[in-house]
N, C-alpha and C. Protein backbone atom coordinates (compact mmCIF):
# COMPACT_ATOMS: atom_id res chain seq x y z
N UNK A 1 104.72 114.62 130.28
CA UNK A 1 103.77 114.90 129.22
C UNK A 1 104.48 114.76 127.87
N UNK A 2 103.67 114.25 126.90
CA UNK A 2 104.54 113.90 125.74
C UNK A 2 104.06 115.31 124.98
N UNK A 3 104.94 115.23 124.10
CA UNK A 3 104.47 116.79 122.95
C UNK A 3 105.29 115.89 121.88
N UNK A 4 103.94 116.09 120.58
CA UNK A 4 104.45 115.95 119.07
C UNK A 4 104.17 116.78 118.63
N UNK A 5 105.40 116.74 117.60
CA UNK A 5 105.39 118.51 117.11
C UNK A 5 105.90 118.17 115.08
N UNK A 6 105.41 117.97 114.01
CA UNK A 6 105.10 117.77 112.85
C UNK A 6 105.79 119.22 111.93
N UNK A 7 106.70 118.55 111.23
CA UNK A 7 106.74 119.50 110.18
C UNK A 7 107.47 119.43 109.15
N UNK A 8 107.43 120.06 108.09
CA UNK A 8 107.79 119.47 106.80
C UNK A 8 107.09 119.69 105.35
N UNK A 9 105.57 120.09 106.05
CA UNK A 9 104.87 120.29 104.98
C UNK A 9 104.71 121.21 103.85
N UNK A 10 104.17 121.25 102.93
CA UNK A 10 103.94 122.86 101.92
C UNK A 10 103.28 122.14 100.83
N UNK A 11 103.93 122.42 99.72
CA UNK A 11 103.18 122.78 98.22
C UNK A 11 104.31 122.15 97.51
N UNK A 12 103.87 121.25 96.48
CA UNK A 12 104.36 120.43 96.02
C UNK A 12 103.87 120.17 94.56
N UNK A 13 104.27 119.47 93.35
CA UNK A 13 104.04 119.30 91.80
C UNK A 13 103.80 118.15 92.24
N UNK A 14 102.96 117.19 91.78
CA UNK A 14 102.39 116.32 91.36
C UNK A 14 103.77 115.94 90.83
N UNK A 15 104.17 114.40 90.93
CA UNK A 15 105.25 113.56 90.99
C UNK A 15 106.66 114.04 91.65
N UNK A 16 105.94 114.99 92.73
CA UNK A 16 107.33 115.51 93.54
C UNK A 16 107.51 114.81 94.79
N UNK A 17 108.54 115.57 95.63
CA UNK A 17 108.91 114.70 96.99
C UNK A 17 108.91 115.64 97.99
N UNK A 18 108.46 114.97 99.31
CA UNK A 18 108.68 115.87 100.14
C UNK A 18 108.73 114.36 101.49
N UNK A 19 109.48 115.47 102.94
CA UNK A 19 110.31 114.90 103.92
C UNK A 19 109.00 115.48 104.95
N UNK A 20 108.41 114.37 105.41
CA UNK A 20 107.67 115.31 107.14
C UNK A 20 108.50 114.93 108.10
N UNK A 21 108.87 115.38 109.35
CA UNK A 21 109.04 115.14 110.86
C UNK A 21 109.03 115.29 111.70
N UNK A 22 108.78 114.30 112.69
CA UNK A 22 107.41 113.88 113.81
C UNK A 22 108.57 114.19 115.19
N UNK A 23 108.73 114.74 115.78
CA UNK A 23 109.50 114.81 117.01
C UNK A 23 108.51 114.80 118.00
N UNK A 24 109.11 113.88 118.64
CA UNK A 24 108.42 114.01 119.97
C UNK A 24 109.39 114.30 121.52
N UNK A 25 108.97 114.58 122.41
CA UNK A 25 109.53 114.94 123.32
C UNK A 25 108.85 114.54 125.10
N UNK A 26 109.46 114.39 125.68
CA UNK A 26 108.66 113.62 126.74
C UNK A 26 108.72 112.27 127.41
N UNK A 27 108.92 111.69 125.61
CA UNK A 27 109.04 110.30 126.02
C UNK A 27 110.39 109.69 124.98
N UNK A 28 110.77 108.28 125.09
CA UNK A 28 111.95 108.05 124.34
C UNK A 28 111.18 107.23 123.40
N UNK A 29 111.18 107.18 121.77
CA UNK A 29 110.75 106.46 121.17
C UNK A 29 110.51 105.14 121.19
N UNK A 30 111.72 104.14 121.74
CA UNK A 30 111.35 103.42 122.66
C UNK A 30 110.24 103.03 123.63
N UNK A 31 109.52 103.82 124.20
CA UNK A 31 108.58 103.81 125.01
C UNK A 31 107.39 103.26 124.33
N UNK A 32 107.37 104.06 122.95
CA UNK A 32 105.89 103.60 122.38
C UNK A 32 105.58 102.45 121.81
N UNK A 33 104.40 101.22 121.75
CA UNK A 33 104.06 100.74 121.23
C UNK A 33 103.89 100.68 119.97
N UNK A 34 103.63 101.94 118.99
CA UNK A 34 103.39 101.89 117.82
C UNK A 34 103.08 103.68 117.51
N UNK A 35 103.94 104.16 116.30
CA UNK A 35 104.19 105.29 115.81
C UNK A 35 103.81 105.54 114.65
N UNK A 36 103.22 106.21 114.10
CA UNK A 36 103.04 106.62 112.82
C UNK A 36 102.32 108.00 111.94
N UNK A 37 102.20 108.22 110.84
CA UNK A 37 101.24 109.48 110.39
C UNK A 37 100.04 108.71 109.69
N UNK A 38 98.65 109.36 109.90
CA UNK A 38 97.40 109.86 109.17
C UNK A 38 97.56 111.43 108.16
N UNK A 39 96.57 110.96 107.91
CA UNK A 39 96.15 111.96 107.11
C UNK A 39 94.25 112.08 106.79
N UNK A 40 94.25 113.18 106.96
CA UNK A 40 92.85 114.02 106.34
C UNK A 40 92.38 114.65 105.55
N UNK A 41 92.41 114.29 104.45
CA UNK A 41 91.81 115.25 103.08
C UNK A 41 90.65 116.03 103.54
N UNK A 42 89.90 117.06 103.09
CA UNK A 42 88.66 117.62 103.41
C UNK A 42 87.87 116.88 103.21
N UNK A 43 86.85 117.01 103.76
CA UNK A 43 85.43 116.17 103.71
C UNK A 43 85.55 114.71 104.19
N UNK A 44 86.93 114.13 104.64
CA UNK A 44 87.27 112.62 104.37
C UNK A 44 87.46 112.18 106.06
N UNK A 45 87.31 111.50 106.37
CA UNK A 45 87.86 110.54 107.91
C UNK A 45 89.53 110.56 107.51
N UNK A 46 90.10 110.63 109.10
CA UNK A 46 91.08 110.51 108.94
C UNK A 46 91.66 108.78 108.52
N UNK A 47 92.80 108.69 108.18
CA UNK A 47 93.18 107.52 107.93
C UNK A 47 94.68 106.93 107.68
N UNK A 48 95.10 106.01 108.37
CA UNK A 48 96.34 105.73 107.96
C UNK A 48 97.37 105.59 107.19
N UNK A 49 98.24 106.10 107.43
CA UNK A 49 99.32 106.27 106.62
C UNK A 49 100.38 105.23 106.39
N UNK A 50 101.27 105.69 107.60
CA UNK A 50 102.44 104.37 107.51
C UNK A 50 102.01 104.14 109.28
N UNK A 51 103.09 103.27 109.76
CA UNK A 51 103.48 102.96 110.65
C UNK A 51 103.92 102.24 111.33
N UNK A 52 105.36 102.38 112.61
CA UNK A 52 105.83 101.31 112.61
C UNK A 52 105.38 100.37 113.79
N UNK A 53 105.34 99.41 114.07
CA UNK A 53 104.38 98.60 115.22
C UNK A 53 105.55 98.07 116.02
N UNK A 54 105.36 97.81 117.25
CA UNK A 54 106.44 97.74 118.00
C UNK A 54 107.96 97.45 117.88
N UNK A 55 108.21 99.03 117.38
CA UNK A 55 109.62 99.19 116.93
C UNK A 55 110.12 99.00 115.55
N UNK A 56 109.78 97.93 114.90
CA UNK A 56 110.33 97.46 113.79
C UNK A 56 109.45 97.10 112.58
N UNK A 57 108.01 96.57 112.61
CA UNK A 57 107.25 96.31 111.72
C UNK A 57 106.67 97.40 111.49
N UNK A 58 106.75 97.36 109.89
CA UNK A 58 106.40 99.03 109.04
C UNK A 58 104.62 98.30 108.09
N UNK A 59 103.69 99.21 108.65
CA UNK A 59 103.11 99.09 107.33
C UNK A 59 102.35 100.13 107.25
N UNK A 60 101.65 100.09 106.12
CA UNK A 60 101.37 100.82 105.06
C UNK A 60 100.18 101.17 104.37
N UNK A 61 99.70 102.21 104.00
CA UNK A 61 98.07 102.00 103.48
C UNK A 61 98.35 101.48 101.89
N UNK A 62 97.51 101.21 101.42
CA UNK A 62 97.62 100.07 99.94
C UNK A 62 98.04 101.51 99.06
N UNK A 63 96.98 102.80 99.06
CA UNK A 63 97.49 103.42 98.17
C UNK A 63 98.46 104.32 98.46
N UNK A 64 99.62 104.16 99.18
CA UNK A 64 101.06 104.57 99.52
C UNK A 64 102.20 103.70 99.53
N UNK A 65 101.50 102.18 99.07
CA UNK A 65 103.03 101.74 98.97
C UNK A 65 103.72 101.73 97.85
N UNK A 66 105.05 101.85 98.45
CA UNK A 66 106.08 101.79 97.16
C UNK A 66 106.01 103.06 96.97
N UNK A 67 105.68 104.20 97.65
CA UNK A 67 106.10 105.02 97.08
C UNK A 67 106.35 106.14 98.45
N UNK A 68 105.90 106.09 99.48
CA UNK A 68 106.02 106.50 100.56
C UNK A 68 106.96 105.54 102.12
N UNK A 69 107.61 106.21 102.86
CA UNK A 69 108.61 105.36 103.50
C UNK A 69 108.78 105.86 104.78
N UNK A 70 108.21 105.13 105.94
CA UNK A 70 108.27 105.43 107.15
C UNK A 70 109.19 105.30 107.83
N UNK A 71 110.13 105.96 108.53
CA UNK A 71 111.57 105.75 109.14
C UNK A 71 111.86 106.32 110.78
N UNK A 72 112.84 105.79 111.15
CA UNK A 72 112.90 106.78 112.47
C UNK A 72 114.18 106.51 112.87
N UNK A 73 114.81 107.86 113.71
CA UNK A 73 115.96 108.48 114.23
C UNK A 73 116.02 108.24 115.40
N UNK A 74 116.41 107.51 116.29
CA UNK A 74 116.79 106.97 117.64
C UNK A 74 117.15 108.24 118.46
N UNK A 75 117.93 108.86 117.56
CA UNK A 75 118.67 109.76 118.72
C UNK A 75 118.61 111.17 118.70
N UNK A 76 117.37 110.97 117.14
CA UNK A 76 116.25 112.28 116.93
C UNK A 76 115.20 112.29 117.77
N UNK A 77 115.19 111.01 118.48
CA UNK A 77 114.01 111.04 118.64
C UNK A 77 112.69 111.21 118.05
N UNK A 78 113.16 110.77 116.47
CA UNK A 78 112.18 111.65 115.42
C UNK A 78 111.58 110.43 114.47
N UNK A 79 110.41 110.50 113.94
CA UNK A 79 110.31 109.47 112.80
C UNK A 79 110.00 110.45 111.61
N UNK A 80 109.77 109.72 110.52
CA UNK A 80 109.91 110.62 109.12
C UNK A 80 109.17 110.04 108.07
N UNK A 81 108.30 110.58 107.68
CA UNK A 81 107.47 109.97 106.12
C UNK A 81 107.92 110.88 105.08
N UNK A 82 108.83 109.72 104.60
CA UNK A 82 109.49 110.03 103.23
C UNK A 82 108.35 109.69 101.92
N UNK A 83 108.17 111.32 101.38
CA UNK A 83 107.18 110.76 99.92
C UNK A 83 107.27 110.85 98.69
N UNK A 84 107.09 110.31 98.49
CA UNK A 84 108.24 110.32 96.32
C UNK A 84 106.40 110.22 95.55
N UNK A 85 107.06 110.60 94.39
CA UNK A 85 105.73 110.47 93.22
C UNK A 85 104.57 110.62 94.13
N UNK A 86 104.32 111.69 94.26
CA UNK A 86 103.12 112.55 95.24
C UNK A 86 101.89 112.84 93.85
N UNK A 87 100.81 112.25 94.41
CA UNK A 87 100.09 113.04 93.33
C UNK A 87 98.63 113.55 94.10
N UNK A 88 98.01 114.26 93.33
CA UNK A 88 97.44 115.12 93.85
C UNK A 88 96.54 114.43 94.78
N UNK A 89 95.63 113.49 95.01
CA UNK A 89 95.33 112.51 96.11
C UNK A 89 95.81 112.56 97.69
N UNK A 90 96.97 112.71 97.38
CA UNK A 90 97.86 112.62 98.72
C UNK A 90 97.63 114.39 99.64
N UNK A 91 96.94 114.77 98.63
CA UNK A 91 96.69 116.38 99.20
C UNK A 91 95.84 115.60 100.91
N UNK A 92 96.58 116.77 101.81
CA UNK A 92 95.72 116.43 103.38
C UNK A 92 96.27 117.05 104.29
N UNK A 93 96.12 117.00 105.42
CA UNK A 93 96.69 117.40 106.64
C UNK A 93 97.45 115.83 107.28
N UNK A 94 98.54 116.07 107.22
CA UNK A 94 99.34 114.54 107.93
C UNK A 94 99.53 115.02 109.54
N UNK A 95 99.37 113.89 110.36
CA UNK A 95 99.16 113.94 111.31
C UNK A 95 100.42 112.87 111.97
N UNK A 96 100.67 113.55 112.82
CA UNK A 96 101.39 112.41 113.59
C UNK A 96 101.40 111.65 114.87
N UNK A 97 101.37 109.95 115.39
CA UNK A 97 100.87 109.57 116.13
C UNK A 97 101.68 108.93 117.12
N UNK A 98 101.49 108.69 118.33
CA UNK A 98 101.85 107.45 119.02
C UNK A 98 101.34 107.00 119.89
N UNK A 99 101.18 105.29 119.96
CA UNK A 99 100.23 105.15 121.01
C UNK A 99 101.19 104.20 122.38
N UNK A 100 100.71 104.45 123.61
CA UNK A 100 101.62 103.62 124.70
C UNK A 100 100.14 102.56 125.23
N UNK A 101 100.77 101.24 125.27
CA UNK A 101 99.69 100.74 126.12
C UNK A 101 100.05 99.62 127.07
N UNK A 102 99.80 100.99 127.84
CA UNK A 102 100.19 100.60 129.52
C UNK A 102 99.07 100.86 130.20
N UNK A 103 98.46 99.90 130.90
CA UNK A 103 97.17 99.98 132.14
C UNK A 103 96.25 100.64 130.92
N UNK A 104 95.54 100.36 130.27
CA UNK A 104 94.85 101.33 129.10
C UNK A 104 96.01 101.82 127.84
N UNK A 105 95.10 102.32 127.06
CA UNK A 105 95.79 103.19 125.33
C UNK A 105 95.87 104.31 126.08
N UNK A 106 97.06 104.72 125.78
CA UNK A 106 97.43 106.14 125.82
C UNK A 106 97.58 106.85 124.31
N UNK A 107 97.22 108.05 123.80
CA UNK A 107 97.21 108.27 122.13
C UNK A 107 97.71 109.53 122.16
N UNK A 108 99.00 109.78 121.49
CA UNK A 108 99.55 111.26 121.74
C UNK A 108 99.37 111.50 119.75
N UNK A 109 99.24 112.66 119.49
CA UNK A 109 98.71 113.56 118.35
C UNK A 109 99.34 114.54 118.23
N UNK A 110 100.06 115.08 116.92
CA UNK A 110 100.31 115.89 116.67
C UNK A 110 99.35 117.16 116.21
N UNK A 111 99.74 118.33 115.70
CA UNK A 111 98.92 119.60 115.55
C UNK A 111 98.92 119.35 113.77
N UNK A 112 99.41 118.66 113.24
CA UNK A 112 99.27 118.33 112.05
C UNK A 112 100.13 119.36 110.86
N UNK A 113 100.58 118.98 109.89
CA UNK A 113 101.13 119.59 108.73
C UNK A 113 100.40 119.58 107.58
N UNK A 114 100.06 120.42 107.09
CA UNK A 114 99.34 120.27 105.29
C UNK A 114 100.48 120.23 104.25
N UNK A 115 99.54 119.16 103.73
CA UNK A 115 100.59 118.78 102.54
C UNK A 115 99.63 118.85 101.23
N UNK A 116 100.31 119.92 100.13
CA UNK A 116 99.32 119.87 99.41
C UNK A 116 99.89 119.82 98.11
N UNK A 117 98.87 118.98 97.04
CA UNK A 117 100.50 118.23 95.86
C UNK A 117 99.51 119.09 94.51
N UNK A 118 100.12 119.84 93.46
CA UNK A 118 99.30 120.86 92.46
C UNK A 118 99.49 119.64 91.65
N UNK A 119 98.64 120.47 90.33
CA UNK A 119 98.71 119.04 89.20
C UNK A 119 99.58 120.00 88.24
């Protein structure tokens, strides 16, 4: 059974930075097809963040690039959304993902972190 487990989040100034991370356990990062965080503002659909696609290709939602940075730890077993110049927009619950697809999608989910940026 895989378990993702998210954290990192809090309260933040508008053009500040903050570190999330995604551990998972269960499986070896390796395993997955494709890793990454969402996010959910209130009232909003969730929606993509970063992520990396089998192993190595990183992308990105339009209004996070260049300023947000998806990474991962082999032997953390961990990936990480690094976020610089946060502004209040970016307020949400980040979520963290991975999907395996073997015989069918498999979709593992984290319990999510709030991230919330003041003006």
């Amino acid at each position: 059974q895989v378990q993702v487990v998210e954290s990192g989040g809090g309260l933040v100034q508008a053009g500040g930075s903050l570190r999330l991370s995604c551990e998972f356990s269960g499986k070896s990062l390796f395993s997955f097809n494709s890793m990454g965080w969402y996010r959910q503002a209130p009232g909003e659909q969730r929606e993509l963040v970063a992520s990396i696609i089998n192993g190595r290709l990183a992308k990105y939602a339009d209004s996070v690039k260049g300023r947000f940075t998806i990474t991962r730890d082999n032997t953390k077993n961990t990936i990480y959304l690094h976020m610089n110049t946060l502004k209040t927009e970016d307020t949400a619950v980040y979520y963290c993902n991975a999907q395996i697809v073997l015989q069918g999608t498999h979709t593992y989910w984290g319990q999510g972190t709030r991230v919330t940026v003041a003006s």
